[in-house]
Protein backbone atom coordinates (compact mmCIF):
# COMPACT_ATOMS: atom_id res chain seq x y z
CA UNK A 1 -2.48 54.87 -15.38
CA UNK A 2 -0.58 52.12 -17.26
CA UNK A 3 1.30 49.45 -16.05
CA UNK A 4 5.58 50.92 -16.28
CA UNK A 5 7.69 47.97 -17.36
CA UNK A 6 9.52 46.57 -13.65
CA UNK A 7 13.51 47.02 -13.38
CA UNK A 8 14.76 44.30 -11.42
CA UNK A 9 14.90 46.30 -8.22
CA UNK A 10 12.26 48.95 -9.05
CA UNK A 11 9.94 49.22 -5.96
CA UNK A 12 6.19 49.58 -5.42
CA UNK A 13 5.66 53.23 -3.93
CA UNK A 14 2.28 53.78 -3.04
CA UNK A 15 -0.25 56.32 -1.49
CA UNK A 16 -0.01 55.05 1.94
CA UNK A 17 4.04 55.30 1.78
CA UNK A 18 3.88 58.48 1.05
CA UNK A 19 1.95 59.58 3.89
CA UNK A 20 3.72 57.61 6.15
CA UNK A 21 7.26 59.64 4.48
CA UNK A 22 5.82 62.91 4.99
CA UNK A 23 4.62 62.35 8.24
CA UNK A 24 7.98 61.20 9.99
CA UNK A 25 10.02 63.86 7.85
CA UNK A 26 7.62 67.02 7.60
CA UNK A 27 5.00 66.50 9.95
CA UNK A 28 3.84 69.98 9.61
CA UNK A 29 2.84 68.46 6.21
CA UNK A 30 1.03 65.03 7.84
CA UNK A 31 -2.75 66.62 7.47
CA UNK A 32 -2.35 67.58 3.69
CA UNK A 33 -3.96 65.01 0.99
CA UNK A 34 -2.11 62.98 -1.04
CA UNK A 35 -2.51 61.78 -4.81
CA UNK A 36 -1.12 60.19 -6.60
CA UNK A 37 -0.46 61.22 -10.69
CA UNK A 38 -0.27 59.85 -13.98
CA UNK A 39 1.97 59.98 -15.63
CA UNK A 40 4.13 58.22 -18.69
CA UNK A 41 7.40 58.83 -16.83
CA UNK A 42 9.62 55.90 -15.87
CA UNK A 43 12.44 57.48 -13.89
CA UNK A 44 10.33 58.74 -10.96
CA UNK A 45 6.76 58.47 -9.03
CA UNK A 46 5.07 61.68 -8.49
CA UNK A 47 2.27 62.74 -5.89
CA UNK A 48 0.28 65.51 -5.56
CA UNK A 49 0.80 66.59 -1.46
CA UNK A 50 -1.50 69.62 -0.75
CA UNK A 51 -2.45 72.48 -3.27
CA UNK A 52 0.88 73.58 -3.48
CA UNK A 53 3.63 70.70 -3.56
CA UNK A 54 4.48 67.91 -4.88
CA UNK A 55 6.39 64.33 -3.80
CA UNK A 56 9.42 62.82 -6.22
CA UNK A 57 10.52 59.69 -5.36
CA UNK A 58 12.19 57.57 -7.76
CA UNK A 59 11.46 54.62 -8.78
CA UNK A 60 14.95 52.20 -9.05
CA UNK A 61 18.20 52.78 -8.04
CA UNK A 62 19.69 53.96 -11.43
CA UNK A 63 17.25 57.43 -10.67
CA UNK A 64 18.68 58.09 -7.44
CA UNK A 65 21.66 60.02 -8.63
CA UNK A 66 19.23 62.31 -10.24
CA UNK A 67 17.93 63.45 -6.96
CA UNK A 68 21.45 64.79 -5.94
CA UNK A 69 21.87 66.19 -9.67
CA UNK A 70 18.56 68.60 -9.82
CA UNK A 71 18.64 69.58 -6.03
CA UNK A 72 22.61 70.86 -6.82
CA UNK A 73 22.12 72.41 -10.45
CA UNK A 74 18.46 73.47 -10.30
CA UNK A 75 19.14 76.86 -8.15
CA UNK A 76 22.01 77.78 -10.34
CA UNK A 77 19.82 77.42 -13.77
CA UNK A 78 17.10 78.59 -12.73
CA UNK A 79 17.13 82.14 -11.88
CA UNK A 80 18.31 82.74 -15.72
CA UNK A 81 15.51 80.40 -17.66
CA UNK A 82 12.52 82.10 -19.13
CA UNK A 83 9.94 79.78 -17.62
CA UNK A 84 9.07 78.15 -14.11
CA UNK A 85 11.72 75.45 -13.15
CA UNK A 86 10.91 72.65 -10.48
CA UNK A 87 11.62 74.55 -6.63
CA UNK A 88 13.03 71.76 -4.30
CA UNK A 89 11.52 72.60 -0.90
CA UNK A 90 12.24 69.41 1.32
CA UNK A 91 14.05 66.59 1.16
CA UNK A 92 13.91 63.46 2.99
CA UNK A 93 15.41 59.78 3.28
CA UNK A 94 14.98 56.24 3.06
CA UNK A 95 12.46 54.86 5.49
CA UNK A 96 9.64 52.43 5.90
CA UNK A 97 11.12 50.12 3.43
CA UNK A 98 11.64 52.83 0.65
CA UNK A 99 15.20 52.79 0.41
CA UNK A 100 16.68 56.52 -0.97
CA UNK A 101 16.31 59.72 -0.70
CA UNK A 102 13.22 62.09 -2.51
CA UNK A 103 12.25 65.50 -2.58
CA UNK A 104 9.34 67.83 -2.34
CA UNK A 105 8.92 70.47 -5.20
CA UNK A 106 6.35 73.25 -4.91
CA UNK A 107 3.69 72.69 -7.43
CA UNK A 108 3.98 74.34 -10.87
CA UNK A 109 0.55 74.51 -12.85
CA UNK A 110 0.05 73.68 -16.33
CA UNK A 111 -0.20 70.34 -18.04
CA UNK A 112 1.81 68.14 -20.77
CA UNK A 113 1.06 68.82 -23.95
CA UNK A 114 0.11 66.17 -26.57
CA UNK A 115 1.93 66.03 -29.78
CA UNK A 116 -0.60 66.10 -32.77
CA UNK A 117 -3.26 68.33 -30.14
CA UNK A 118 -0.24 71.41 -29.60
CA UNK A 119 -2.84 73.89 -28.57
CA UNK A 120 -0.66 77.18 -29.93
CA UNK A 121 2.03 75.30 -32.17
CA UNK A 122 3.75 78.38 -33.35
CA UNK A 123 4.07 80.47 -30.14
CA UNK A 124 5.15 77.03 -28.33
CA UNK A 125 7.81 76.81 -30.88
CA UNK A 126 9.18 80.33 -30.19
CA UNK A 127 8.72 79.54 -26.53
CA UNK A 128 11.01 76.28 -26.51
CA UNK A 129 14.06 77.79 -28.84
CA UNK A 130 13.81 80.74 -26.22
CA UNK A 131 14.34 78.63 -23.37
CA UNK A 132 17.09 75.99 -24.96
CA UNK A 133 18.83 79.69 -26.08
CA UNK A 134 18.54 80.81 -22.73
CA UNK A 135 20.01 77.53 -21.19
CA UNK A 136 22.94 77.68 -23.65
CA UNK A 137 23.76 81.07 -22.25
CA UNK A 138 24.19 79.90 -19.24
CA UNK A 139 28.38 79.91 -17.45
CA UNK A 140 29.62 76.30 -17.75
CA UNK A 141 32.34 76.54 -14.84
CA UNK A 142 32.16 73.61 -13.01
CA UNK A 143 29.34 72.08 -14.71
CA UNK A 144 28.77 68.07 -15.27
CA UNK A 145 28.67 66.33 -18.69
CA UNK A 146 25.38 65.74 -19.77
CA UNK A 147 25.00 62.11 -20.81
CA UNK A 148 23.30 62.95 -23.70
CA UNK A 149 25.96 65.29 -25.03
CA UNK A 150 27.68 63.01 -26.66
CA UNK A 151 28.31 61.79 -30.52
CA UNK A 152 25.59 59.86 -31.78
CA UNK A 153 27.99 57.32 -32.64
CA UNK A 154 27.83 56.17 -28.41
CA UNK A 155 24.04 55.05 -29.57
CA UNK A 156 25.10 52.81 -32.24
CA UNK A 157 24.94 49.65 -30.78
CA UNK A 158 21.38 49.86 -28.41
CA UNK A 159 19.93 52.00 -31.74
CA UNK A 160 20.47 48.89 -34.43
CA UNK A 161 20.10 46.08 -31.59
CA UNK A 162 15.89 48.04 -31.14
CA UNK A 163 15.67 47.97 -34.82
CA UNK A 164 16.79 44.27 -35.06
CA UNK A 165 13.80 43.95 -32.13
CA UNK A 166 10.97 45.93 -34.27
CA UNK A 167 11.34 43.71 -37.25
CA UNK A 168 7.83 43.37 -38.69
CA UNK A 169 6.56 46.31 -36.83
CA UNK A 170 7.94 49.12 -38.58
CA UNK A 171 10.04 49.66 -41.70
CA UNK A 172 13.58 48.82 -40.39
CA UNK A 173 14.96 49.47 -44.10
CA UNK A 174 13.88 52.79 -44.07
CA UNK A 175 15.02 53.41 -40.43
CA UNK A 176 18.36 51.83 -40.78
CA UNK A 177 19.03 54.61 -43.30
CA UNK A 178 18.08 57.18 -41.75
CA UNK A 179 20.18 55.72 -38.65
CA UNK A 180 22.84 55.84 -41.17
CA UNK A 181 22.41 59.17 -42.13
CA UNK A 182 22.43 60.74 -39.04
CA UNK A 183 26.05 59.06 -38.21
CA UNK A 184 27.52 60.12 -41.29
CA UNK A 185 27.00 63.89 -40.35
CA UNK A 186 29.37 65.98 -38.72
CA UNK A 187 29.98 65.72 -34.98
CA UNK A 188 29.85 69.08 -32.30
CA UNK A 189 33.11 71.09 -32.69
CA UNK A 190 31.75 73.47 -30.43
CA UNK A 191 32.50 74.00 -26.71
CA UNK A 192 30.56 72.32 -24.66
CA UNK A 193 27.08 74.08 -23.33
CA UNK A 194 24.27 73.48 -21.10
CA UNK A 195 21.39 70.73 -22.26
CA UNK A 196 18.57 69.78 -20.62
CA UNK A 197 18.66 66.39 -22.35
CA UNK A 198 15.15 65.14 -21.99
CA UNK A 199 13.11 67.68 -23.47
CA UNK A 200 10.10 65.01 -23.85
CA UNK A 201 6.36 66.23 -23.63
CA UNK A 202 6.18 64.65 -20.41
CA UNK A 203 8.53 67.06 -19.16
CA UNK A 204 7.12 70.03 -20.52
CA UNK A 205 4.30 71.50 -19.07
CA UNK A 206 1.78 74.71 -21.40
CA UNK A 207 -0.74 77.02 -20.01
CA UNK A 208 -2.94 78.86 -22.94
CA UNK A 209 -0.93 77.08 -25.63
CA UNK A 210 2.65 78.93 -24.25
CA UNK A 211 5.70 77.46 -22.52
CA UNK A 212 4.98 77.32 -18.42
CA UNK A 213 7.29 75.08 -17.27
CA UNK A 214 10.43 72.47 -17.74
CA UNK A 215 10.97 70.00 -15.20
CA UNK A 216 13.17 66.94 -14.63
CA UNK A 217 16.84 67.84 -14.67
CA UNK A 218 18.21 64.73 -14.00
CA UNK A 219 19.70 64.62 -17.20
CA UNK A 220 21.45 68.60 -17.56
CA UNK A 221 24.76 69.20 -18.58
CA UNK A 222 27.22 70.34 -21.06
CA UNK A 223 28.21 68.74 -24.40
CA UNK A 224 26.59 69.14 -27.68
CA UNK A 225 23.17 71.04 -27.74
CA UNK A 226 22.10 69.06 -30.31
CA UNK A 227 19.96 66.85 -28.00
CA UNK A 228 17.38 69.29 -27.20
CA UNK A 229 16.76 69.82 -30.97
CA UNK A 230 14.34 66.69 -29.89
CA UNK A 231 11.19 68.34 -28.97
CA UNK A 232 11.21 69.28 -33.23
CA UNK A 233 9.36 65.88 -33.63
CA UNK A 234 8.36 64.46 -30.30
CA UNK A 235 6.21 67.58 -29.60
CA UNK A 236 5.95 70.10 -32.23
CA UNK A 237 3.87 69.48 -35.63
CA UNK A 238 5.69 69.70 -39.35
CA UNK A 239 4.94 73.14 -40.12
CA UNK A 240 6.34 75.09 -37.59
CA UNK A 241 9.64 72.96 -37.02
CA UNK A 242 10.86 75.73 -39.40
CA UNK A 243 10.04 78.93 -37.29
CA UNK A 244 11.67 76.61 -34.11
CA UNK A 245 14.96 75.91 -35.79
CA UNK A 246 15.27 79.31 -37.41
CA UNK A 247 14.72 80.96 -33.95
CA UNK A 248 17.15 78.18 -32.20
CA UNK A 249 19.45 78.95 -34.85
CA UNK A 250 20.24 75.35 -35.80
CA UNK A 251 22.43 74.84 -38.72
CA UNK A 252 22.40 72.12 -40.93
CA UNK A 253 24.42 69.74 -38.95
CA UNK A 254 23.17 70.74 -35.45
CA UNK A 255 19.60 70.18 -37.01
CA UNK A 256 20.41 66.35 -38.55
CA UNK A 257 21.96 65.24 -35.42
CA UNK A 258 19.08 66.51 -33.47
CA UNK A 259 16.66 64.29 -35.75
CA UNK A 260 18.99 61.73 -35.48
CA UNK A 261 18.60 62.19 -31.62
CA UNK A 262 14.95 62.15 -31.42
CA UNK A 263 14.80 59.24 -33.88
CA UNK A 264 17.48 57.14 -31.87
CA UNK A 265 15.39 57.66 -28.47
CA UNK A 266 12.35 56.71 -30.07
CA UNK A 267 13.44 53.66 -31.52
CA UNK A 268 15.36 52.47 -28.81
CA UNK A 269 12.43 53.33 -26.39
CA UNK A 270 9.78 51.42 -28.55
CA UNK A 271 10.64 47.76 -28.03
CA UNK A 272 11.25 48.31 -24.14
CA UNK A 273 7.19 50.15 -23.96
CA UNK A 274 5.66 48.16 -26.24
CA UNK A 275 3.14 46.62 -24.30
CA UNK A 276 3.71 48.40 -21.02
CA UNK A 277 3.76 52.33 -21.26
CA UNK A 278 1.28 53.18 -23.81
CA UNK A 279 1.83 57.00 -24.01
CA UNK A 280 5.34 56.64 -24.12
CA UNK A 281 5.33 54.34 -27.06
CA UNK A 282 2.75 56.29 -29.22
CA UNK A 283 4.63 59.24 -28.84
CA UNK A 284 7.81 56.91 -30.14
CA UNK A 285 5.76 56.12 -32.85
CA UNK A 286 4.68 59.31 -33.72
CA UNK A 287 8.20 60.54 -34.06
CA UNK A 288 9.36 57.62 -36.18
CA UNK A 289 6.57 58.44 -38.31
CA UNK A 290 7.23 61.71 -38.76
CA UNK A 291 10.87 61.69 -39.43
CA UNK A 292 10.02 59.34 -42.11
CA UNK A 293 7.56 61.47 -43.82
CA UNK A 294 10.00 64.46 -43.45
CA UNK A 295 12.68 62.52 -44.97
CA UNK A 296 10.65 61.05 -47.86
């Protein structure tokens, strides 16, 4: 597994924490294995616990309030999504100097896909704009903003300041304009509707090519929709963007501030996992890459 860049008060969680977490919370759950998994995520550690569940802990403080935010939202979204969602099952505290709370999931099979190895492109496509259709059905009463649901304009700054940083390693010209681009178009004039906000191949998970699972919720809410428009070029190849977008429905705006999404994240998350989270900056670079080739 690579080495994740270290937050200032990010904290080592290990095997033999785990155990020793599970044991004083759920020792009904003591005897089970534990393993640890890869993973490119940088928000939370995961570990296998058994045959059927699964440990989240997260890693720095600024992931704790996603703990709260799944366990709350999760059972109302759920029930009305068209795939498996995460199941929280246990919770527990600080202890043994790990210092917030965590959860226990029950296990969901299937495995992150790999963008440029999709295994069923086209049926993944159809798979995806059924589930971001389903979660825009969902009620909003009540719901939070998703931080992501905002005008692209809020990304100004931290976009230009990552293409100032990748001077020399890609074409910062050519991205600057299409940075450009993407602010000139038309904001949401919608009303606000669910997002999941982080619809990244890490949190995605296929069985036989099709859609099994979504997990991480720490970013859902309402705003624009446009965000989850994303997994067009961080996941699925050129030639069936079109059959995703015609079956999300995207029109021409919704569509250009998604790229402009999935281009922002990218370049903004380049820099930062250079050198330390090798998936995680391939798959920046492969979306860079391909918005430039789409765009000429």
């Amino acid at each position: 597994m690579c080495a994740l860049r270290m937050r200032p008060d990010e904290v080592d969680i290990d095997t033999p924490l785990v155990r020793r977490l599970i044991a004083d919370r759920y020792p009904r759950w003591a005897g089970l294995p534990v393993q640890r998994l890869a993973s490119s995520g940088t928000e939370n550690a995961m570990f296998r616990l058994g045959a059927e569940l699964v440990v989240r802990l997260p890693r720095y403080s600024g992931a704790v309030a996603g703990v709260a935010h799944e366990r709350r939202w999760l059972p109302r979204l759920a029930p009305h999504l068209p795939c498996a969602s995460p199941e929280p099952l246990g919770r527990g505290g600080a202890g043994h100097g790990f210092p917030w709370p965590w959860s226990v999931y029950r296990w969901l099979d299937g495995a992150n896909p790999v963008a440029g190895a999709v295994e069923d492109p086209c049926s993944l496509a159809v798979d995806l704009a059924a589930y971001i259709t389903a979660l825009r059905g969902i009620d909003t009463a009540d719901a939070p903003a998703c931080p992501r649901g905002v005008p692209l304009s809020t990304r100004d700054t931290p976009t230009r300041e990552a293409i100032a940083q990748l001077a020399g390693r890609t074409d910062t010209e050519a991205v600057t304009l299409l940075w450009e681009e993407a602010l000139a178009v038309p904001g949401y004039a919608g009303a606000p509707v669910w997002a999941h906000g982080d619809l990244s191949p890490g949190n995605v998970l296929t069985a036989g090519g099709r859609l099994a699972a979504v997990i991480d919720f720490g970013c859902v809410g309402v705003g624009d929709p446009a965000v989850d428009l994303i997994v067009a070029w961080n996941l699925l190849p050129a030639e069936v963007r079109g059959v995703f977008r015609e079956a999300v429905g995207a029109d021409e705006a919704e569509w250009a501030r998604g790229r402009g999404w999935a281009l922002s994240i990218s370049l903004i998350q380049l820099p930062y996992y250079w050198d330390t989270n090798p998936a995680l900056a391939a798959n920046s670079r492969h979306v860079i890459g391909e918005i430039l080739a789409e765009r000429g």
